[in-house]
Protein backbone atom coordinates (compact mmCIF):
# COMPACT_ATOMS: atom_id res chain seq x y z
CA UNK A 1 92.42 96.16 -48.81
CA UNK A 2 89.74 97.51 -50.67
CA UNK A 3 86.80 95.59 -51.59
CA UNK A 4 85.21 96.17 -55.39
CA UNK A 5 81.61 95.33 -55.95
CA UNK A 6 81.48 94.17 -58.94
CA UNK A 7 78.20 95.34 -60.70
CA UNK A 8 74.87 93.30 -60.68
CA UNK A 9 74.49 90.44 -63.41
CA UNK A 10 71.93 92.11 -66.09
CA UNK A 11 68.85 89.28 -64.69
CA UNK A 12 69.44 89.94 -61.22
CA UNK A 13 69.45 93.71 -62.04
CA UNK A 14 66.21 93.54 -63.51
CA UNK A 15 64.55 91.50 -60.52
CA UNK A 16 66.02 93.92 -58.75
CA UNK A 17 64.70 96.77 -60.60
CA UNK A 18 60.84 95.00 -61.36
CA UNK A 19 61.14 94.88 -56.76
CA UNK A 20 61.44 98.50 -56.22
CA UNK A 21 59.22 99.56 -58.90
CA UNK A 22 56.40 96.75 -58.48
CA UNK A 23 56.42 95.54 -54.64
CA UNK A 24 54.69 97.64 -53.13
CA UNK A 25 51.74 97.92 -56.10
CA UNK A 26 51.79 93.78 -56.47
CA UNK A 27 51.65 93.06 -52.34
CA UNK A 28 48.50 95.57 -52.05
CA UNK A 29 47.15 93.75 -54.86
CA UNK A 30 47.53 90.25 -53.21
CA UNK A 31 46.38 91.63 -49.91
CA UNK A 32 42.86 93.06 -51.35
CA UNK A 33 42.59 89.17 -52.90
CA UNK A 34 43.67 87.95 -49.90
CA UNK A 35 42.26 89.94 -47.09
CA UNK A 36 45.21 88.84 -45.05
CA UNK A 37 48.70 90.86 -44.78
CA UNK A 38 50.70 88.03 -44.05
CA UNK A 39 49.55 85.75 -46.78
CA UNK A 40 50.43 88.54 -49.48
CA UNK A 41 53.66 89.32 -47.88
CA UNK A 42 54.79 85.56 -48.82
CA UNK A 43 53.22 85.01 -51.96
CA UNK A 44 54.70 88.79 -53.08
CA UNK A 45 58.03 87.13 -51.92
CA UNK A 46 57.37 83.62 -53.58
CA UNK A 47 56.39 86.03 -56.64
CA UNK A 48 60.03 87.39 -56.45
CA UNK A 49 61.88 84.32 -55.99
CA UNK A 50 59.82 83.17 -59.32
CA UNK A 51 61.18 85.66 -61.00
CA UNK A 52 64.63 85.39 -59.58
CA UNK A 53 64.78 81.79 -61.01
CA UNK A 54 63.69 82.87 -64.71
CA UNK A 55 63.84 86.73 -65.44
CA UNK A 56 61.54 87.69 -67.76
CA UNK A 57 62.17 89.50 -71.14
CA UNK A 58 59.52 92.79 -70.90
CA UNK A 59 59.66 95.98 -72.14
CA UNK A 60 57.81 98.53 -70.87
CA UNK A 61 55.74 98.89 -66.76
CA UNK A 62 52.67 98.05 -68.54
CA UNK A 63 53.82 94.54 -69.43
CA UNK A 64 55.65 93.93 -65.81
CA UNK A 65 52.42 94.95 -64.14
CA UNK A 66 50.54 92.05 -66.17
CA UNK A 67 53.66 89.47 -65.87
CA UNK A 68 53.61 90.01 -61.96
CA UNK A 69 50.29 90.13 -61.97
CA UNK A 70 49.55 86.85 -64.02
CA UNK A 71 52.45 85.10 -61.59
CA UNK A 72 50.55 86.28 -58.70
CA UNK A 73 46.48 84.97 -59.99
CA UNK A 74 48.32 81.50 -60.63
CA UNK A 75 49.74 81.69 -56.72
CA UNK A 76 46.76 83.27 -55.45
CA UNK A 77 44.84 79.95 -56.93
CA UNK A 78 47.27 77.93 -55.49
CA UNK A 79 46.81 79.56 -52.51
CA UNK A 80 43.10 78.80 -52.42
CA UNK A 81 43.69 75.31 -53.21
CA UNK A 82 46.39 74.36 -50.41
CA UNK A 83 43.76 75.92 -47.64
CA UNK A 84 40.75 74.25 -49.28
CA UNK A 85 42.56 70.90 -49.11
CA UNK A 86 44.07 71.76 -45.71
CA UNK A 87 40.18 72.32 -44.42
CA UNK A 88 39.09 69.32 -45.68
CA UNK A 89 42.02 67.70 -43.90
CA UNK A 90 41.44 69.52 -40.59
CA UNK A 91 37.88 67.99 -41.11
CA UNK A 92 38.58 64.82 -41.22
CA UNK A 93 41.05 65.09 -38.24
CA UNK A 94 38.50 66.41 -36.30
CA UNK A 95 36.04 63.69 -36.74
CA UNK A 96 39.21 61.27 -35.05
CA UNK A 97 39.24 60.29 -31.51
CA UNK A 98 42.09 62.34 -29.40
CA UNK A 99 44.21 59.25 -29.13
CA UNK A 100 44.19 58.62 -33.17
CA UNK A 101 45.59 61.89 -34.02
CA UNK A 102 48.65 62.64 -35.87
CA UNK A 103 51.66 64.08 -33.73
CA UNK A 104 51.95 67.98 -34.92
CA UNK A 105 55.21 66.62 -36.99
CA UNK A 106 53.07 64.03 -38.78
CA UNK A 107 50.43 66.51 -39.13
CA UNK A 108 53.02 68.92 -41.02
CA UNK A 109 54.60 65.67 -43.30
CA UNK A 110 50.35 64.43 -44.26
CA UNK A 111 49.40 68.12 -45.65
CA UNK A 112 52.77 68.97 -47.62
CA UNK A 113 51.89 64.89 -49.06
CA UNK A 114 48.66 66.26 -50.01
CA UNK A 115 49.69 69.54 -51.27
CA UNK A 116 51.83 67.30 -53.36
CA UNK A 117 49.53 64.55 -54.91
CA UNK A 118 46.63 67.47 -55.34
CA UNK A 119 49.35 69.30 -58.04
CA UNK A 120 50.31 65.73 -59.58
CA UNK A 121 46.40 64.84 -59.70
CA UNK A 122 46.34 68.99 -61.04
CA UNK A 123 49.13 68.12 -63.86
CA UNK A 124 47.66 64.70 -65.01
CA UNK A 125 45.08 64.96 -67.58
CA UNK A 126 41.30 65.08 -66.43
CA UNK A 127 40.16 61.43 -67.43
CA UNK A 128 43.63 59.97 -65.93
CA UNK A 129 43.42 61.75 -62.67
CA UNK A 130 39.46 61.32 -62.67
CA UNK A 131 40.09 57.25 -62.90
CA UNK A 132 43.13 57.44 -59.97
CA UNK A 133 40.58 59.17 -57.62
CA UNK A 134 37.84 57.16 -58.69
CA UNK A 135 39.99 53.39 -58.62
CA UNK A 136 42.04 54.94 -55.27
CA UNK A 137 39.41 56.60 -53.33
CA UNK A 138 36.37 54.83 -54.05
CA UNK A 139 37.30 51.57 -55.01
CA UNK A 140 35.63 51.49 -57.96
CA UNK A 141 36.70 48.12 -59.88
CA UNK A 142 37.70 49.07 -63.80
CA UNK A 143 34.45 48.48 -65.62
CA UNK A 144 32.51 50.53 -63.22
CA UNK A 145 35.16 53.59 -63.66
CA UNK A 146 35.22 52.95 -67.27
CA UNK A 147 31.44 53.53 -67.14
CA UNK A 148 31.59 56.52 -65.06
CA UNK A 149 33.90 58.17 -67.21
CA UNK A 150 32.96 57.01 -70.61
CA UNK A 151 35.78 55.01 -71.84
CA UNK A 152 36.69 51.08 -72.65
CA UNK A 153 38.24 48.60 -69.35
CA UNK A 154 41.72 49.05 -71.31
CA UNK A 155 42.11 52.59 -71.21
CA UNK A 156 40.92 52.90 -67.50
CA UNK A 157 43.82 49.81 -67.08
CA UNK A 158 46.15 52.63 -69.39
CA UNK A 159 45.00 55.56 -67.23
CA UNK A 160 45.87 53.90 -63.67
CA UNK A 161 48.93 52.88 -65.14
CA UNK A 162 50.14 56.36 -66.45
CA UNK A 163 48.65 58.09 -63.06
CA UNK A 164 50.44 55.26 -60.98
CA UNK A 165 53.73 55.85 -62.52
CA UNK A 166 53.36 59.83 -62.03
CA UNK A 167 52.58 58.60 -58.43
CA UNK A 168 56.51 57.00 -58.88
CA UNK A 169 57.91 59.82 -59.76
CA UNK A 170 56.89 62.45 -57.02
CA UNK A 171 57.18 59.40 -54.38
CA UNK A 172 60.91 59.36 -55.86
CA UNK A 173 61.28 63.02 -56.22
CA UNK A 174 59.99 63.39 -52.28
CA UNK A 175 62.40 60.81 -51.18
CA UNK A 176 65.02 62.73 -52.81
CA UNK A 177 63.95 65.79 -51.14
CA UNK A 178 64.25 64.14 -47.43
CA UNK A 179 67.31 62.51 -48.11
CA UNK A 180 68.55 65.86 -48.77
């Protein structure tokens, strides 16, 4: 029996084409913004599997260069943010007595939680994810927040509201994802 390989679908052709012609270039790139190997090796991957899940439309090397390129500045921030946040957690860890800290498990489920309400805080506008911190992790009562950030007691009320039900949502959507 003779087995026929059928040939690639056109998108998955071009991924494949853009990875040999661009790898290499885009995981030097990542590892001089990096300065570490490993770090570029998953974000040039994570680059890849971007692509994978929506091909592009580009002409010519020049413009694959700058898609790649712009994919991998949004990931490199990203990047930046996750171990910022991650520092700040390891911080506050630290500052715990031995028998208060979180199993290595818990540790694991608290960052990728954080990871997750930093890029819901990133996606809210400023003044609506300014009031959540503000009302969440400070306390503040309304009219102080609405003070602080220049606007009436009703739209603070308005802003907690729309932050609190984008708070819903990825609670929901991470449920989903452990249930699965």
């Amino acid at each position: 029996m003779d087995i026929v390989l059928s040939p690639l679908p056109p998108d998955t052709a071009l991924v494949q084409t853009l990875y040999s012609n661009h790898h290499r270039w885009l995981y030097e790139l990542l590892r001089r913004r990096l300065s570490n190997a490993c770090d570029a090796a998953d974000l040039a991957h994570d680059i890849f599997v971007r692509v994978l899940k929506r091909p592009p439309v580009l002409a010519c090397v020049v413009h694959q260069r700058s898609y790649l390129a712009t994919i991998a500045r949004g990931l490199c921030i990203d990047h930046w943010r996750r171990r910022q946040l991650e520092q700040a957690w390891l911080q506050a860890l630290a500052a715990r007595p031995e028998p208060l800290q979180p199993s290595p498990e818990q540790r694991a489920i608290i960052i990728e939680t954080l990871y997750e309400v930093d890029a819901m805080l990133a996606r809210l506008p400023q003044r609506v994810s300014a009031a959540f911190v503000l009302a969440q992790l400070h306390g503040m009562p309304y009219k102080a927040i609405a003070v602080e950030i220049g606007v009436s007691e009703r739209m603070v009320k308005k802003y907690l509201a729309q932050a609190l039900m984008h708070c819903a949502m990825l609670e929901a959507e991470l449920d989903g994802l452990l249930v699965q």
